[in-house]
PDB file of N, CA and C in Angstrom:
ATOM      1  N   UNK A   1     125.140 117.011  75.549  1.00  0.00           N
ATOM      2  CA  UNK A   1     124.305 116.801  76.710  1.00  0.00           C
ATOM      3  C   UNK A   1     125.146 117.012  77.966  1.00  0.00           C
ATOM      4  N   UNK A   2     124.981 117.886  79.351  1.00  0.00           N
ATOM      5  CA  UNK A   2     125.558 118.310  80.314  1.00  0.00           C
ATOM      6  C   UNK A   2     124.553 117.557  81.621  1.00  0.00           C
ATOM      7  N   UNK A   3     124.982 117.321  82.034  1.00  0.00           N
ATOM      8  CA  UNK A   3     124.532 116.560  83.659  1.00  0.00           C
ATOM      9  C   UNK A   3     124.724 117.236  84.351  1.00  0.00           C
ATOM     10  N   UNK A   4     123.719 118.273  85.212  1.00  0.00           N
ATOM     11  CA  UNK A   4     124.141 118.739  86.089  1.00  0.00           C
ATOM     12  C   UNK A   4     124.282 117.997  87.600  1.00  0.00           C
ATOM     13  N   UNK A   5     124.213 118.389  88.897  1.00  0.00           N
ATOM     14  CA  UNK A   5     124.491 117.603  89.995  1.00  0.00           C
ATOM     15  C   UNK A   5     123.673 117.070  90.016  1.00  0.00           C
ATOM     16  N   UNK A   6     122.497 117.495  90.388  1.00  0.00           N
ATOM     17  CA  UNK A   6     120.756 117.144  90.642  1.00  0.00           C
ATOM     18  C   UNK A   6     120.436 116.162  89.465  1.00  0.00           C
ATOM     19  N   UNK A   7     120.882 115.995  88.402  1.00  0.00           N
ATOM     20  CA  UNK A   7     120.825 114.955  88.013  1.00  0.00           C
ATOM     21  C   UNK A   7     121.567 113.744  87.723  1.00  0.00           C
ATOM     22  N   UNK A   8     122.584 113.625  88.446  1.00  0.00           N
ATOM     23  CA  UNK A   8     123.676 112.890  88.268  1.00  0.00           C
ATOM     24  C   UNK A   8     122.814 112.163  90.261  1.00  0.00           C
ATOM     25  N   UNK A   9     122.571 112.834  91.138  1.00  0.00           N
ATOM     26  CA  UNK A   9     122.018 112.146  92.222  1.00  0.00           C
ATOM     27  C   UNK A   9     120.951 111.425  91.809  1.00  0.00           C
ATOM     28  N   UNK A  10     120.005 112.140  91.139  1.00  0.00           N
ATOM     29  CA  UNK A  10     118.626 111.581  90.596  1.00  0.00           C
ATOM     30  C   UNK A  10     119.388 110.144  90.242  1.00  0.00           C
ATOM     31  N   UNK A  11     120.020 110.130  89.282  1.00  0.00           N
ATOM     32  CA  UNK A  11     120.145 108.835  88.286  1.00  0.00           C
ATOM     33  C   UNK A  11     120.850 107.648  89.383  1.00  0.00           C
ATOM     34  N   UNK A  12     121.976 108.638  90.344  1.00  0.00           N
ATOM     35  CA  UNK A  12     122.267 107.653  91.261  1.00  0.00           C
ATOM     36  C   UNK A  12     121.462 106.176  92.316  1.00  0.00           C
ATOM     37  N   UNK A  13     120.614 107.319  92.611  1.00  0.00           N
ATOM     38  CA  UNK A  13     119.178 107.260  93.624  1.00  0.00           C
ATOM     39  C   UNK A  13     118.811 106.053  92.885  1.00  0.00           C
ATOM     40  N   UNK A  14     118.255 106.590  91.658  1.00  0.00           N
ATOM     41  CA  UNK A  14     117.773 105.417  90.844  1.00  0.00           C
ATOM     42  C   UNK A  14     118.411 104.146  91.187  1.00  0.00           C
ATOM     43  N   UNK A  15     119.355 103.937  90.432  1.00  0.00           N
ATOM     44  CA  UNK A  15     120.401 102.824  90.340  1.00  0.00           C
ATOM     45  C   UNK A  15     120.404 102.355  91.878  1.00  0.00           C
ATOM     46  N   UNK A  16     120.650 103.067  92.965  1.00  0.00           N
ATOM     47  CA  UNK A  16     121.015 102.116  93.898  1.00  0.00           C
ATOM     48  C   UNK A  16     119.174 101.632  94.306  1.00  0.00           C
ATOM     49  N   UNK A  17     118.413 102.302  94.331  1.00  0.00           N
ATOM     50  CA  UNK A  17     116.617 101.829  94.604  1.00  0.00           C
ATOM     51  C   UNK A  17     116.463 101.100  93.966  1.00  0.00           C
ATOM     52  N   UNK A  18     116.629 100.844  92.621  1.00  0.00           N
ATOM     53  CA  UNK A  18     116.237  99.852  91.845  1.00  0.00           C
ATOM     54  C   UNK A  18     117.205  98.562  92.301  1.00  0.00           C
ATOM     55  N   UNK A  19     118.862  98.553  92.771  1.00  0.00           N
ATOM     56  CA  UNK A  19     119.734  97.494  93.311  1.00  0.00           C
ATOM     57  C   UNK A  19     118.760  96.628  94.667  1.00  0.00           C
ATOM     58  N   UNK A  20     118.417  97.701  95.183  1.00  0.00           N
ATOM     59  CA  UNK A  20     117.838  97.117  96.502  1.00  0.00           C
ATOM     60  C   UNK A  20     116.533  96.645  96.128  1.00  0.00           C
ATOM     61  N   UNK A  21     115.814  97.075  95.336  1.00  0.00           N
ATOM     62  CA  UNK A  21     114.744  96.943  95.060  1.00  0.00           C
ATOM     63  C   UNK A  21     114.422  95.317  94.453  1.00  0.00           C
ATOM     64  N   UNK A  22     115.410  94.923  93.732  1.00  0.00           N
ATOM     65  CA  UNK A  22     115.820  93.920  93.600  1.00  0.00           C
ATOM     66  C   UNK A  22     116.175  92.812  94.236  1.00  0.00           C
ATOM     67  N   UNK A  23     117.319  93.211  95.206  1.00  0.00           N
ATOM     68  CA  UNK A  23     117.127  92.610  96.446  1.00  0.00           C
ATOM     69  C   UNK A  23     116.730  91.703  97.077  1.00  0.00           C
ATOM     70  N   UNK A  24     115.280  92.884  97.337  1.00  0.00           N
ATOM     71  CA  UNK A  24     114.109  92.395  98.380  1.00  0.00           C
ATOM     72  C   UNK A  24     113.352  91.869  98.015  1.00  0.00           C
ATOM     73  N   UNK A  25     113.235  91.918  96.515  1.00  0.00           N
ATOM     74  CA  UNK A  25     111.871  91.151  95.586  1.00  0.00           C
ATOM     75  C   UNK A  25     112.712  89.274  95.880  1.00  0.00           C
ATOM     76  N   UNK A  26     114.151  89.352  95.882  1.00  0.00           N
ATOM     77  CA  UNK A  26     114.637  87.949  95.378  1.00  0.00           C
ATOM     78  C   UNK A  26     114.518  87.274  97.013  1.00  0.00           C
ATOM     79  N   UNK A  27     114.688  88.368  97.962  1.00  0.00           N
ATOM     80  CA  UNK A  27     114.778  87.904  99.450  1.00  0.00           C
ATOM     81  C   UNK A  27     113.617  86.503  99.836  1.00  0.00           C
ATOM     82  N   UNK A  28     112.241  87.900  99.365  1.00  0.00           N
ATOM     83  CA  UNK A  28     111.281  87.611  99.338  1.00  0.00           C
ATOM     84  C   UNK A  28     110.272  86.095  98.621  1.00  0.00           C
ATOM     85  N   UNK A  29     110.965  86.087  97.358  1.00  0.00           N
ATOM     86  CA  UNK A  29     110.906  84.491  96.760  1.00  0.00           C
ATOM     87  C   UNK A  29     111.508  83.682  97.208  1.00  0.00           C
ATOM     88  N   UNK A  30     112.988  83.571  98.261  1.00  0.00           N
ATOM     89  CA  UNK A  30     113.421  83.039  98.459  1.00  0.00           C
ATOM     90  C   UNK A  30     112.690  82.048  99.780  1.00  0.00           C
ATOM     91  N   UNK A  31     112.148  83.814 100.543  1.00  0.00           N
ATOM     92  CA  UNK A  31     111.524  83.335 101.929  1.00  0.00           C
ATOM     93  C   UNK A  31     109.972  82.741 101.657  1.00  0.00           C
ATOM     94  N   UNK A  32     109.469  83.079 100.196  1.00  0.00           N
ATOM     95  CA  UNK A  32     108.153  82.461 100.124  1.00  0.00           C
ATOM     96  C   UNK A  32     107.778  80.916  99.713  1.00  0.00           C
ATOM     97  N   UNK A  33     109.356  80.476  98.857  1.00  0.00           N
ATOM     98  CA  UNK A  33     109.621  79.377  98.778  1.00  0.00           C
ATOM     99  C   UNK A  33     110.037  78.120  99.832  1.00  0.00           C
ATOM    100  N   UNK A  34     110.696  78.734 101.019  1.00  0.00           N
ATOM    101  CA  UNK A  34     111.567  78.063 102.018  1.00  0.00           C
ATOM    102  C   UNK A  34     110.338  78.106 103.337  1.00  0.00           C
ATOM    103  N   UNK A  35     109.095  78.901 103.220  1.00  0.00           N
ATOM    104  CA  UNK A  35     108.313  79.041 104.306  1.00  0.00           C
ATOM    105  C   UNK A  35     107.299  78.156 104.986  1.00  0.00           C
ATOM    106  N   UNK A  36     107.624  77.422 105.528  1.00  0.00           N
ATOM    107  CA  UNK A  36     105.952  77.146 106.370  1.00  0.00           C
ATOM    108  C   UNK A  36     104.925  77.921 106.861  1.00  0.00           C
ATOM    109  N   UNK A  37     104.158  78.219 106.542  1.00  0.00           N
ATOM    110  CA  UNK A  37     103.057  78.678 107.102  1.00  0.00           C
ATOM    111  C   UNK A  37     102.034  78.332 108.088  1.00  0.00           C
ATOM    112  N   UNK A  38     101.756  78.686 108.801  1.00  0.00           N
ATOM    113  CA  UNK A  38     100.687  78.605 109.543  1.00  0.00           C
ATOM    114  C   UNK A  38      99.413  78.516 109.204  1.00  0.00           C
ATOM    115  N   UNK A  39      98.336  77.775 110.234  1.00  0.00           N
ATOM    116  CA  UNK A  39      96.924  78.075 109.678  1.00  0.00           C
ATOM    117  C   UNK A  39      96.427  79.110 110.480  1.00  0.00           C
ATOM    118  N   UNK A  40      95.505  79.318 109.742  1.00  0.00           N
ATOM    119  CA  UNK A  40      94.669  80.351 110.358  1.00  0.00           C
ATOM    120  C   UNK A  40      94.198  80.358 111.786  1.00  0.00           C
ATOM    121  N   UNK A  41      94.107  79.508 111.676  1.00  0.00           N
ATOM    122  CA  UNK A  41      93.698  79.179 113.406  1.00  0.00           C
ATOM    123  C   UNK A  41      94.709  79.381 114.157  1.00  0.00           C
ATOM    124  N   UNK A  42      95.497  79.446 114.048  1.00  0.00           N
ATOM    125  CA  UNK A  42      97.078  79.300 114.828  1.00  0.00           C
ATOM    126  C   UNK A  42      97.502  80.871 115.383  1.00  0.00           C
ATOM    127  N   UNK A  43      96.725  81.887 114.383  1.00  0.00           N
ATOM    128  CA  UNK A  43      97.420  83.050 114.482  1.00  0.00           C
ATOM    129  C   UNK A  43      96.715  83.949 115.879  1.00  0.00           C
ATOM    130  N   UNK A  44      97.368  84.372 116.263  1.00  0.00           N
ATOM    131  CA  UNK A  44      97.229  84.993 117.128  1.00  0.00           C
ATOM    132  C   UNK A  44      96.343  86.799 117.087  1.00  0.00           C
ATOM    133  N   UNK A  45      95.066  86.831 117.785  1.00  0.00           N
ATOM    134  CA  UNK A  45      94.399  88.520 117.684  1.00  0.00           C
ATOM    135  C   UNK A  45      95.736  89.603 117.592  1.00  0.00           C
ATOM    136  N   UNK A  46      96.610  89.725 118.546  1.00  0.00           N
ATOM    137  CA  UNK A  46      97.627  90.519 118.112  1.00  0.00           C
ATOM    138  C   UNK A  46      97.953  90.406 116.796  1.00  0.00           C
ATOM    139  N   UNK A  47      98.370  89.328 116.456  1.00  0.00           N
ATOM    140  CA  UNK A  47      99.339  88.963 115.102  1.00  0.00           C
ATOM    141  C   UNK A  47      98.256  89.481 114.042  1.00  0.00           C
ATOM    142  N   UNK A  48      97.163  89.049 114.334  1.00  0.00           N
ATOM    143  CA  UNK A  48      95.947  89.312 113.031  1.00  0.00           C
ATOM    144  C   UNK A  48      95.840  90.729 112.802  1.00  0.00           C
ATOM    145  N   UNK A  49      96.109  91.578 114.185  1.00  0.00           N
ATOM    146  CA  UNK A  49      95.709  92.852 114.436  1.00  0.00           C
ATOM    147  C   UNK A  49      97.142  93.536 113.175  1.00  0.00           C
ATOM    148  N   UNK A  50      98.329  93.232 114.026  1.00  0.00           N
ATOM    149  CA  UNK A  50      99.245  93.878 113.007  1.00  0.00           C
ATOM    150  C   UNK A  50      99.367  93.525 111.599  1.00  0.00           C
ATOM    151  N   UNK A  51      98.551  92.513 111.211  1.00  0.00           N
ATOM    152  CA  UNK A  51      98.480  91.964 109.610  1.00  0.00           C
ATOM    153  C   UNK A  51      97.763  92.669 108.854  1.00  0.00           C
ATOM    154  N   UNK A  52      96.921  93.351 109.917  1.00  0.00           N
ATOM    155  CA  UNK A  52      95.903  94.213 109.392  1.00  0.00           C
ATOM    156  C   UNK A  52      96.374  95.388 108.780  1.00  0.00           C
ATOM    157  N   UNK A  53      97.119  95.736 109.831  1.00  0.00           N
ATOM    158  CA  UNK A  53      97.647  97.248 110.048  1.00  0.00           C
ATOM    159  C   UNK A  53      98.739  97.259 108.626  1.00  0.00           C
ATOM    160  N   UNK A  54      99.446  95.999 108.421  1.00  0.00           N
ATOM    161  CA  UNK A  54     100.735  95.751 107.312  1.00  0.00           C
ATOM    162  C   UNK A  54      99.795  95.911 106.094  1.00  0.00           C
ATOM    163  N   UNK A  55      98.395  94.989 105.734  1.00  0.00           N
ATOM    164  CA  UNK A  55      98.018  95.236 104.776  1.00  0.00           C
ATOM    165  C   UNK A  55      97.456  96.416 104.379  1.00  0.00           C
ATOM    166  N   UNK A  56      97.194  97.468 105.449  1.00  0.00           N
ATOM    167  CA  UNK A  56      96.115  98.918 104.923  1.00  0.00           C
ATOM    168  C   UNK A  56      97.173  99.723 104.338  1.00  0.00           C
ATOM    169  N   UNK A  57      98.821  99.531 105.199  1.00  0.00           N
ATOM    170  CA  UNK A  57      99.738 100.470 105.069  1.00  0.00           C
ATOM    171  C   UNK A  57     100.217 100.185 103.402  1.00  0.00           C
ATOM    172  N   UNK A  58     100.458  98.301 102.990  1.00  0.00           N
ATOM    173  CA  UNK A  58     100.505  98.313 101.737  1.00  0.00           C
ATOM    174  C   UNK A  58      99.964  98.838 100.700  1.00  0.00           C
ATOM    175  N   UNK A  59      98.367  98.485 100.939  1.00  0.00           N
ATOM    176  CA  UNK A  59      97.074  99.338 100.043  1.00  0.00           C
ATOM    177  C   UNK A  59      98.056 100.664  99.694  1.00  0.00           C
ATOM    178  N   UNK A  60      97.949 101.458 100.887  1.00  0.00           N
ATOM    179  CA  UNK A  60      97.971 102.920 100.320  1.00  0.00           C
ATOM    180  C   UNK A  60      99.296 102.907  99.775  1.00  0.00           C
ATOM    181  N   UNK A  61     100.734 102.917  99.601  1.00  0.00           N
ATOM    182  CA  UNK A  61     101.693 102.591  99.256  1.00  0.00           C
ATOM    183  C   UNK A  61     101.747 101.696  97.825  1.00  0.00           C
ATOM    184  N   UNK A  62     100.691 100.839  97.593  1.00  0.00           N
ATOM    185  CA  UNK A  62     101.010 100.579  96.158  1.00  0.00           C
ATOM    186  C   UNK A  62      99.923 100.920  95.361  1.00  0.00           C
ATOM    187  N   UNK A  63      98.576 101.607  96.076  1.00  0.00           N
ATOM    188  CA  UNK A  63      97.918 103.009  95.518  1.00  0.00           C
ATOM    189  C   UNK A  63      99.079 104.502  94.723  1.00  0.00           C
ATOM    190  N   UNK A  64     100.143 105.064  95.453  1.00  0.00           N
ATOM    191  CA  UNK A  64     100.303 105.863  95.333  1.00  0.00           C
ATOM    192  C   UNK A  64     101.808 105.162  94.361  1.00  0.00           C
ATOM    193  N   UNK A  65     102.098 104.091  94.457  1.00  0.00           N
ATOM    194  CA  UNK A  65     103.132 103.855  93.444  1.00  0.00           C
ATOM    195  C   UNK A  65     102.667 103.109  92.125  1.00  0.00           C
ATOM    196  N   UNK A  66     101.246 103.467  92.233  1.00  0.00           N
ATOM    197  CA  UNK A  66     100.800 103.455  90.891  1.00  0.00           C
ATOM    198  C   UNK A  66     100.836 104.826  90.352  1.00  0.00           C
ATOM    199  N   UNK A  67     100.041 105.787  91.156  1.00  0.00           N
ATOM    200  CA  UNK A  67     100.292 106.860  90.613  1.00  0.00           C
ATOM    201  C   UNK A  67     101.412 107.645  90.131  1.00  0.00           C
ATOM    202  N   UNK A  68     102.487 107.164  91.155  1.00  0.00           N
ATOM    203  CA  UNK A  68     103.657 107.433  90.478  1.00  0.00           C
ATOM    204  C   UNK A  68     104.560 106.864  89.511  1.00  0.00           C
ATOM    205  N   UNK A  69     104.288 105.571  88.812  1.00  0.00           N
ATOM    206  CA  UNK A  69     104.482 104.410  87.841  1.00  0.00           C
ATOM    207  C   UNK A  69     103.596 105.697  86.246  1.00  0.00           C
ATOM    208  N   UNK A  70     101.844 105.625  86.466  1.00  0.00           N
ATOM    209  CA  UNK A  70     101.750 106.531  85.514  1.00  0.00           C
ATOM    210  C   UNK A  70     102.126 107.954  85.192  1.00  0.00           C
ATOM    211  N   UNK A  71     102.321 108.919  86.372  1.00  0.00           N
ATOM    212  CA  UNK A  71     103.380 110.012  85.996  1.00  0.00           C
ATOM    213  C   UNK A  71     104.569 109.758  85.435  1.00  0.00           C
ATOM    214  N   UNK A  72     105.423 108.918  85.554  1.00  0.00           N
ATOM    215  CA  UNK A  72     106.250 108.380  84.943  1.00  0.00           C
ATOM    216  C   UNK A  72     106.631 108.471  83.624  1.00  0.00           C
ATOM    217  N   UNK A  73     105.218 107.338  83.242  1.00  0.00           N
ATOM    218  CA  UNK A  73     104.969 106.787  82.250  1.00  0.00           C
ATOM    219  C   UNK A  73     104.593 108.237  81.259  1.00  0.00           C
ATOM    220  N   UNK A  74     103.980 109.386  81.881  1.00  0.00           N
ATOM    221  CA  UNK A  74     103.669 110.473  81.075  1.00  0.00           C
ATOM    222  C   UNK A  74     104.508 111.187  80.768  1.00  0.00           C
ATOM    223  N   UNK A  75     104.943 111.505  82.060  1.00  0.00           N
ATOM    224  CA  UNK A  75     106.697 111.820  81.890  1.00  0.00           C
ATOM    225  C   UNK A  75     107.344 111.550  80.734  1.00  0.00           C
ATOM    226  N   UNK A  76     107.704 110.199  80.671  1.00  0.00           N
ATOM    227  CA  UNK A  76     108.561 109.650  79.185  1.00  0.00           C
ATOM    228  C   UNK A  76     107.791 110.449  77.832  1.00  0.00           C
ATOM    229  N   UNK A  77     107.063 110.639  77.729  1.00  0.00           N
ATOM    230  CA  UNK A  77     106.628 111.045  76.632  1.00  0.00           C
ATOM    231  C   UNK A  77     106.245 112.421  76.346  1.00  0.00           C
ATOM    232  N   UNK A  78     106.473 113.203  77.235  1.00  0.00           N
ATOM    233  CA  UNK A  78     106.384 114.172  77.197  1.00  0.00           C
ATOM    234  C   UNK A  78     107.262 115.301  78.296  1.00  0.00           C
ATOM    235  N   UNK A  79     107.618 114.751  79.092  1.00  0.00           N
ATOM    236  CA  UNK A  79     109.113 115.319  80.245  1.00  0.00           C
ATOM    237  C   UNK A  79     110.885 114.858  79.154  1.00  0.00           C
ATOM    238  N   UNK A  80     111.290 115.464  80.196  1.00  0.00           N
ATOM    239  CA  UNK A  80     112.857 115.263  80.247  1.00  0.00           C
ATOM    240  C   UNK A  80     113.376 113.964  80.982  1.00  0.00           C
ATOM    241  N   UNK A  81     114.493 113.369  80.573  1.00  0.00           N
ATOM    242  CA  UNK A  81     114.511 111.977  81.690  1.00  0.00           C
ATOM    243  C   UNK A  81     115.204 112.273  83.159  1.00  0.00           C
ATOM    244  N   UNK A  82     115.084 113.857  83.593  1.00  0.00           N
ATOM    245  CA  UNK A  82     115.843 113.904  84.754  1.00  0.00           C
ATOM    246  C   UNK A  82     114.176 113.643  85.442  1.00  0.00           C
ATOM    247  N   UNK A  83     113.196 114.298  85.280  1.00  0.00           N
ATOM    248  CA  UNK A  83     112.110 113.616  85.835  1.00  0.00           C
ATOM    249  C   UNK A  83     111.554 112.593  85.612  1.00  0.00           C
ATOM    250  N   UNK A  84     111.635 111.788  84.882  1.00  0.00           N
ATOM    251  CA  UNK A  84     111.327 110.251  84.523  1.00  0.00           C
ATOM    252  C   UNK A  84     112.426 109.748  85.488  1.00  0.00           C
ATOM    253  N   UNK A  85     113.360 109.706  85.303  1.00  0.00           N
ATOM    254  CA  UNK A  85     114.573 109.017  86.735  1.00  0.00           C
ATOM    255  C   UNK A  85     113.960 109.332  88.303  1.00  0.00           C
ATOM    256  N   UNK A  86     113.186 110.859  88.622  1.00  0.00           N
ATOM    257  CA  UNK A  86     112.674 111.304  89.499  1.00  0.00           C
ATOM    258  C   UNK A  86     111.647 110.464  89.928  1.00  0.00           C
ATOM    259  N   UNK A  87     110.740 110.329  88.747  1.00  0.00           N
ATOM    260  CA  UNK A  87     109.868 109.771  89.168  1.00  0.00           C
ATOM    261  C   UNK A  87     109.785 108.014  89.501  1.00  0.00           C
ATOM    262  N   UNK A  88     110.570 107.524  88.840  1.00  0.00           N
ATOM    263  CA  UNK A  88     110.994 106.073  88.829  1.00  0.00           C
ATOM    264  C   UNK A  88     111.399 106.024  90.254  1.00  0.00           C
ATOM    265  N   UNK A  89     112.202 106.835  90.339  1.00  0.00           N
ATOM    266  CA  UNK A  89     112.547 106.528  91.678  1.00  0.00           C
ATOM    267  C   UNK A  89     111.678 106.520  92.800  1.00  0.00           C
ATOM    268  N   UNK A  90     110.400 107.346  92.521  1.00  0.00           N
ATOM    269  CA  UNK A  90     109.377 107.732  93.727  1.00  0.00           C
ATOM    270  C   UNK A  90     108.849 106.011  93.684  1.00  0.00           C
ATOM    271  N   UNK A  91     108.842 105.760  92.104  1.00  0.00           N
ATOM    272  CA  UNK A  91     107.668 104.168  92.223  1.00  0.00           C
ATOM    273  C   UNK A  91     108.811 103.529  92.934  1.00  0.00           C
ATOM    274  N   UNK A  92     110.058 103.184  92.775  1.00  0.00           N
ATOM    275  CA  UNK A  92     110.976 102.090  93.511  1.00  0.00           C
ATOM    276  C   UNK A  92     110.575 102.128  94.676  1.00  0.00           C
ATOM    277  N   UNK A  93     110.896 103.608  95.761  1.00  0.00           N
ATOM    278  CA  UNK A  93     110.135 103.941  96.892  1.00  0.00           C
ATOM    279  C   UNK A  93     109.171 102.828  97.047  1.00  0.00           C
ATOM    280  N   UNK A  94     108.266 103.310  96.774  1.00  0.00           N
ATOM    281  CA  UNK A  94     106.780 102.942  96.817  1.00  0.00           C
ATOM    282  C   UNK A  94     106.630 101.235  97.067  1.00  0.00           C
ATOM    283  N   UNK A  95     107.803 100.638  96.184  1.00  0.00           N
ATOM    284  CA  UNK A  95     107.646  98.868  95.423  1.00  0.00           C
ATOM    285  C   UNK A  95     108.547  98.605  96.812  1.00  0.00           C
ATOM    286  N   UNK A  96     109.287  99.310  97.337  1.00  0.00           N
ATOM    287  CA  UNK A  96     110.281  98.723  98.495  1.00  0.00           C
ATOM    288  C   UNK A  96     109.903  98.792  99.693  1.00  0.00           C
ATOM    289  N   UNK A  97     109.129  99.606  99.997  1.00  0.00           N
ATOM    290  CA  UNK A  97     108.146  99.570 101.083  1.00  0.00           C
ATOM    291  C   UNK A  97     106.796  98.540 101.522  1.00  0.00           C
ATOM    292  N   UNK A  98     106.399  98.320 100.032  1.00  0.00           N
ATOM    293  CA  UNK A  98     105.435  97.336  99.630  1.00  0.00           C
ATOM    294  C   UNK A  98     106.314  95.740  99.777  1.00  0.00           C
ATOM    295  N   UNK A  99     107.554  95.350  99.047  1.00  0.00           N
ATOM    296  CA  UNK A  99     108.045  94.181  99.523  1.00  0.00           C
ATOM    297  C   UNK A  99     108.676  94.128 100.804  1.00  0.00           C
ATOM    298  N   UNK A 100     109.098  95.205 101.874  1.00  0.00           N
ATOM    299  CA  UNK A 100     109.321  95.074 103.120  1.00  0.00           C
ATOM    300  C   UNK A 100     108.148  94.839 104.182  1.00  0.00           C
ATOM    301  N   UNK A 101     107.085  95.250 103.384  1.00  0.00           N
ATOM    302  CA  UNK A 101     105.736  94.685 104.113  1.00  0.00           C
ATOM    303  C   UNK A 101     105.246  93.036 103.638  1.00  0.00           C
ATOM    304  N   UNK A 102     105.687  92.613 102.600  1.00  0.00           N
ATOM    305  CA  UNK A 102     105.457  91.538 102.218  1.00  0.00           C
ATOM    306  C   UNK A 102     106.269  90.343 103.012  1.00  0.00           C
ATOM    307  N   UNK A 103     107.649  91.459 103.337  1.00  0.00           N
ATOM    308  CA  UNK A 103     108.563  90.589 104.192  1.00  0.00           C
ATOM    309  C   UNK A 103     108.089  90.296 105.391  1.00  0.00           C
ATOM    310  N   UNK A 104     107.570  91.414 105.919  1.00  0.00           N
ATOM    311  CA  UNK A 104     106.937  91.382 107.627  1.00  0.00           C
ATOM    312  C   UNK A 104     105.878  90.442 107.629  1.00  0.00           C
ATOM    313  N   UNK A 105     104.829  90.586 106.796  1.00  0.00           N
ATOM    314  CA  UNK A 105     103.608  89.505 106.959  1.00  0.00           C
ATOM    315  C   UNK A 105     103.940  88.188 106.801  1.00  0.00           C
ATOM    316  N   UNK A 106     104.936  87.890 105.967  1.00  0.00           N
ATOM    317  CA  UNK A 106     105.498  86.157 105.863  1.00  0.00           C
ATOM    318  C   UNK A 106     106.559  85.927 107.186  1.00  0.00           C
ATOM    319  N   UNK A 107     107.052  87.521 108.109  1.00  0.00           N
ATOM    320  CA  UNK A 107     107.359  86.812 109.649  1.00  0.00           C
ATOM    321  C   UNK A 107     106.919  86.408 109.943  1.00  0.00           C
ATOM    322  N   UNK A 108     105.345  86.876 110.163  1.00  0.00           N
ATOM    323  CA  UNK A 108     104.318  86.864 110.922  1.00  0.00           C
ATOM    324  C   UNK A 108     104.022  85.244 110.880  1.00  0.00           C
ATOM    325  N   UNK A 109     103.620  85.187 109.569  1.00  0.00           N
ATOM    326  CA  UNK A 109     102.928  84.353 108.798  1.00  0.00           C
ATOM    327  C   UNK A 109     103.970  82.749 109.434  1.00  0.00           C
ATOM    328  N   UNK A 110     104.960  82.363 109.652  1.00  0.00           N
ATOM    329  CA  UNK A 110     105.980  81.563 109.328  1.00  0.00           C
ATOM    330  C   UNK A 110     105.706  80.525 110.370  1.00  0.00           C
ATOM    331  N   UNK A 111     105.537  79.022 110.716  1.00  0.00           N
ATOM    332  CA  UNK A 111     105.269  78.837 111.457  1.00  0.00           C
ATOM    333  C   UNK A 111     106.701  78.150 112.119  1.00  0.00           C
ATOM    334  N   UNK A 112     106.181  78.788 113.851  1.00  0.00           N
ATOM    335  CA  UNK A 112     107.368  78.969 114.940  1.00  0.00           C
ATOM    336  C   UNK A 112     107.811  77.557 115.411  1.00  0.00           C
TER     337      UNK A 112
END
């Protein structure tokens, strides 16, 4: 078996997306555990406005890292693993963007 470059980055990519990816998931329990929250009443039309905007951007982002979770998944069973690493990596994408929005709404969310 020979590794060429393009896949020796692929696998890299991987490894460090999935490090961070990790990360932010533990950041995130940490900050959901340690948080006060606010009530609803408290929040502010701006604040509601950009909560809005955090949740549509999530939607589509863990819409499309599903789709890329089942290419993946088809991948394995019928690809090579330089595109299964490819594609893993698109879902990490996808999951790290989604817990950096999870991070922003529990700013939001935190009471001041």
């Amino acid at each position: 078996m020979q590794i060429n470059t393009i896949s020796l980055v692929i696998y890299a990519a991987l490894i460090v997306l999935s490090a961070y990816n990790l990360r932010l998931a533990w950041r995130l329990s940490k900050l959901q555990t340690s948080a006060l929250l606010r009530r609803p009443e408290d929040i502010l039309p701006d604040e509601s406005a950009r909560l809005q905007a955090i949740n549509q951007d999530k939607k589509k982002w863990k819409i499309l890292g599903r789709v890329f979770f089942w290419v993946a998944l088809l991948v394995a069973f019928v690809g090579e693993m330089e595109e299964l690493a490819f594609f893993l990596s698109l879902y990490s994408i996808c999951n790290i963007v989604v817990l950096r929005g999870n991070i922003a709404t529990l700013n939001i969310l935190v009471a001041k």
